[in-house]
C-alpha atoms as a PDB file:
ATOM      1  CA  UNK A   1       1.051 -16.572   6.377  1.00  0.00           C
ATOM      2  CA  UNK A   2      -2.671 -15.063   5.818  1.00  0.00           C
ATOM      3  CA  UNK A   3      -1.345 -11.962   7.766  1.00  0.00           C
ATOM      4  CA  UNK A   4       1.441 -11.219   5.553  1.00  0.00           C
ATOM      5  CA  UNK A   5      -0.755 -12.469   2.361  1.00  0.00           C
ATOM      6  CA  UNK A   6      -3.053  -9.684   3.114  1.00  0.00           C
ATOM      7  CA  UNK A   7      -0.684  -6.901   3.680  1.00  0.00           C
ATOM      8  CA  UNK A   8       1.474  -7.524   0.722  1.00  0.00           C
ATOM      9  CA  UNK A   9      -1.761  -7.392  -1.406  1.00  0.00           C
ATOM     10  CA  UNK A  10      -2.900  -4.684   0.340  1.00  0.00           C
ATOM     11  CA  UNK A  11       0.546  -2.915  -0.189  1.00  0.00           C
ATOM     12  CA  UNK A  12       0.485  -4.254  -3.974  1.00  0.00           C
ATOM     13  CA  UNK A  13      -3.247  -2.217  -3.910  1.00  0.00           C
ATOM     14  CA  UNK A  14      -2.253   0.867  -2.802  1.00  0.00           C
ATOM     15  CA  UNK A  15       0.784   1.499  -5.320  1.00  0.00           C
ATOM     16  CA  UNK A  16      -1.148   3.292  -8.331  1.00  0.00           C
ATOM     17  CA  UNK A  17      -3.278   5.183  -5.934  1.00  0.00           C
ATOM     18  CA  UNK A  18       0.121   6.547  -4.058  1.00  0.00           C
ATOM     19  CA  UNK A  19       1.155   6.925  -7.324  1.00  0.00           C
ATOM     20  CA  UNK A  20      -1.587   9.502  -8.278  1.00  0.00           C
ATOM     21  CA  UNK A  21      -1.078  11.242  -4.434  1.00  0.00           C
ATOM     22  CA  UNK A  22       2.599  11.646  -5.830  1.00  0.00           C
ATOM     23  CA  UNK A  23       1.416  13.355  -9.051  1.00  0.00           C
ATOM     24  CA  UNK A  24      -1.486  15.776  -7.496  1.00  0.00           C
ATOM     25  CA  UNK A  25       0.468  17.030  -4.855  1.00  0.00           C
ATOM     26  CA  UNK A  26       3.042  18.757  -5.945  1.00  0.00           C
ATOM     27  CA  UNK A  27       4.101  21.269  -2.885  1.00  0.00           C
ATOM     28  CA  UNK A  28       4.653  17.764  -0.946  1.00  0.00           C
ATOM     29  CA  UNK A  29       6.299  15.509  -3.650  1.00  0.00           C
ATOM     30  CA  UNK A  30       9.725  14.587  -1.137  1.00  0.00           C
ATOM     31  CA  UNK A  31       7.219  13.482   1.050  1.00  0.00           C
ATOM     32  CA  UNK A  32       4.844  11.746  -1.202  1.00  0.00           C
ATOM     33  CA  UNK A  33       7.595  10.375  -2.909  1.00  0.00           C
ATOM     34  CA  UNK A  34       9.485   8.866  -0.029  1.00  0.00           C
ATOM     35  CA  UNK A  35       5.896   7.221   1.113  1.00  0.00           C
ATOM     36  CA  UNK A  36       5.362   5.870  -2.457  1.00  0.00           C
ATOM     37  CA  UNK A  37       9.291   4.347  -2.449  1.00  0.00           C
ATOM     38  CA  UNK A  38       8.940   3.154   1.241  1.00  0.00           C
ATOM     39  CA  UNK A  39       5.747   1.268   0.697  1.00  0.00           C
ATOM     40  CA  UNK A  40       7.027  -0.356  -2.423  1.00  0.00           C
ATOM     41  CA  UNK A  41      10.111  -1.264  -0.308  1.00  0.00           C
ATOM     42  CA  UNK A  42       7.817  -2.809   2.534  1.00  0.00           C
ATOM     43  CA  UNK A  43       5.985  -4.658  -0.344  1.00  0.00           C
ATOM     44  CA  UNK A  44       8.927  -6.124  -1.413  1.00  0.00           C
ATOM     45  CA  UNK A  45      10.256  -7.617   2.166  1.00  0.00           C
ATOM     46  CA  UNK A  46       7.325  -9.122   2.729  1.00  0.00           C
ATOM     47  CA  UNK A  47       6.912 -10.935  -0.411  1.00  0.00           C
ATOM     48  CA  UNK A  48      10.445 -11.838  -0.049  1.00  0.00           C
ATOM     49  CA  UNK A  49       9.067 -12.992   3.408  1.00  0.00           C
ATOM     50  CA  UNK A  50       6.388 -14.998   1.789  1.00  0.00           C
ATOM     51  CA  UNK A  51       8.701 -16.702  -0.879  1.00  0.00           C
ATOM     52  CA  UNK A  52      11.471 -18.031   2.364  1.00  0.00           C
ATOM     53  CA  UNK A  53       8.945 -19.691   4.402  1.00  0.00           C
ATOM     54  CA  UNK A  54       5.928 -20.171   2.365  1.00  0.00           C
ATOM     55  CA  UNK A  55       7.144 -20.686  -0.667  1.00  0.00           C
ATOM     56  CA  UNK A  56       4.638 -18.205  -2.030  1.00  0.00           C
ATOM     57  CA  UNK A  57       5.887 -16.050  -5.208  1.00  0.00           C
ATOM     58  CA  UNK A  58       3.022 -14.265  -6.575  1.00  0.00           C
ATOM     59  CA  UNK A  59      -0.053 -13.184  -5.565  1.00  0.00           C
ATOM     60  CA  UNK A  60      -3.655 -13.282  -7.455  1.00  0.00           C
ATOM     61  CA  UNK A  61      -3.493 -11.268  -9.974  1.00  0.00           C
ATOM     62  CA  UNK A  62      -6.962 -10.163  -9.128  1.00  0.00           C
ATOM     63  CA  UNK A  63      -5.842  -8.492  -6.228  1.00  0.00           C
ATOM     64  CA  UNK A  64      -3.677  -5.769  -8.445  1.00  0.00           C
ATOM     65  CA  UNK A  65      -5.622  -2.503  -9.795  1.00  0.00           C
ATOM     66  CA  UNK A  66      -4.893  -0.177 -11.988  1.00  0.00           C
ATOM     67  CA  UNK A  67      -6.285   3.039 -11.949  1.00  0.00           C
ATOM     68  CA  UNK A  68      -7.372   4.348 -15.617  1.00  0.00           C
ATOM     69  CA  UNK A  69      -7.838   7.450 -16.483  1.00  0.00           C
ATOM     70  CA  UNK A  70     -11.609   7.586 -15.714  1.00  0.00           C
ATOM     71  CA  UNK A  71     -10.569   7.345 -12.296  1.00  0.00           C
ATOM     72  CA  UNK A  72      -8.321  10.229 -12.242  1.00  0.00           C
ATOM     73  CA  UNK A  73     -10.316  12.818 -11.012  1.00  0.00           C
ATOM     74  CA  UNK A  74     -10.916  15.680 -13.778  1.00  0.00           C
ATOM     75  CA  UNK A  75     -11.371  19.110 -11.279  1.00  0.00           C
ATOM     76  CA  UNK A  76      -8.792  20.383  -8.547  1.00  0.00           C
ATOM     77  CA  UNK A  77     -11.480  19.800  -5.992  1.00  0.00           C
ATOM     78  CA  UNK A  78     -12.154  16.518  -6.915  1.00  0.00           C
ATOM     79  CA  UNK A  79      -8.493  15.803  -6.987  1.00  0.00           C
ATOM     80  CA  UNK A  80      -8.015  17.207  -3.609  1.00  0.00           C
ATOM     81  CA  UNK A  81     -10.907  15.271  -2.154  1.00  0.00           C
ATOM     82  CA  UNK A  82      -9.338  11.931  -4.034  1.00  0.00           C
ATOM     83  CA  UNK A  83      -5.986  12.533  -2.198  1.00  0.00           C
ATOM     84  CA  UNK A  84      -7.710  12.672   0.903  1.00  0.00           C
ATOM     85  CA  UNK A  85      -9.783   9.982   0.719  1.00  0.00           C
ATOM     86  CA  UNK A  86      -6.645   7.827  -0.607  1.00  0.00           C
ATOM     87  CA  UNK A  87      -4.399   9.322   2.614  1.00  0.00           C
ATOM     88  CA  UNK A  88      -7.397   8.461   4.848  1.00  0.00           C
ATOM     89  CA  UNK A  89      -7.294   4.455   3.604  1.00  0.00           C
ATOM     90  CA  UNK A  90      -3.685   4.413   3.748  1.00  0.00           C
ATOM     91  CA  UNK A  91      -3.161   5.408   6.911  1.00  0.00           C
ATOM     92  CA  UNK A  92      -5.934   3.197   8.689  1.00  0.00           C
ATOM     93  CA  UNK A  93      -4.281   0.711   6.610  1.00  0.00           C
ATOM     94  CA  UNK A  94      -0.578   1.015   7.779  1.00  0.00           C
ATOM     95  CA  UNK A  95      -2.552   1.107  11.139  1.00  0.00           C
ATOM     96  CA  UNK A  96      -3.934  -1.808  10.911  1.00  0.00           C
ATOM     97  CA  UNK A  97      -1.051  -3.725   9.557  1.00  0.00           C
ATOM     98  CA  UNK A  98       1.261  -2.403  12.569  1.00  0.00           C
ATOM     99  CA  UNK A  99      -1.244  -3.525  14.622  1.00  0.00           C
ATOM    100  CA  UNK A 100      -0.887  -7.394  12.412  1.00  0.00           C
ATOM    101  CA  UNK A 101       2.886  -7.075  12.421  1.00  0.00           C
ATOM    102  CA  UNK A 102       3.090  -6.645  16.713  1.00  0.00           C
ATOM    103  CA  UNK A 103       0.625  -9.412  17.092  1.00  0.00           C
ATOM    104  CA  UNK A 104       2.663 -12.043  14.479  1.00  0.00           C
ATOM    105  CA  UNK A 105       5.462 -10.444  17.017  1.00  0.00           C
ATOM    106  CA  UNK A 106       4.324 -11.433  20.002  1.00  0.00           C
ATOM    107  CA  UNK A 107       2.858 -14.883  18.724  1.00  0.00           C
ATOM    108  CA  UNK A 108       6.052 -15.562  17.683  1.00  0.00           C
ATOM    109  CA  UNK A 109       7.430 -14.858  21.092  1.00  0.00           C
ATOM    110  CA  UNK A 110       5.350 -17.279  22.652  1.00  0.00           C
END
């Protein structure tokens, strides 16, 4: 349960910001696109998840930002740097939750 509490708020935290990679990049937008769709789909399962055998149905509402627009970055470098850093998080993220996922896996197992 805390497992799949923290990735579905860490999926929920990562929307806007995927949202802005989708935006900024626009050479890549399939790609960003599919990422942003296929995270919100993960997000979904695993609060449907959460809601069949936890009962759970929402999460804090403190855990959900928004970005305003003082956080968009004003400069193409700035942007680019932004994107980065946001691609960088995501992916040790994902990592990290794969990592969760095969352990819940194999505790299951047992």
């Amino acid at each position: 349960e805390t497992c799949l509490k923290a990735i579905a708020s860490g999926l929920q935290k990562y929307k806007p910001y995927l949202l802005l990679v989708e935006t900024s990049i626009p050479s890549s937008n399939d790609r960003a696109t599919w990422m942003r769709s296929s995270t919100q789909q993960l997000a979904e399962l695993i609060m449907n998840q959460l809601k069949s055998e936890f009962g759970i149905t929402n999460l804090r509402e403190g855990e959900r930002q928004v970005l305003t627009s003082e956080q968009v970055p004003k400069t193409d470098w700035s942007t680019q740097v932004t994107v980065h850093v946001i691609l960088r998080d995501f992916t040790k993220f994902i990592e990290l939750t794969a990592r969760a996922i095969r352990f819940m896996r194999t505790q299951s197992s047992l």
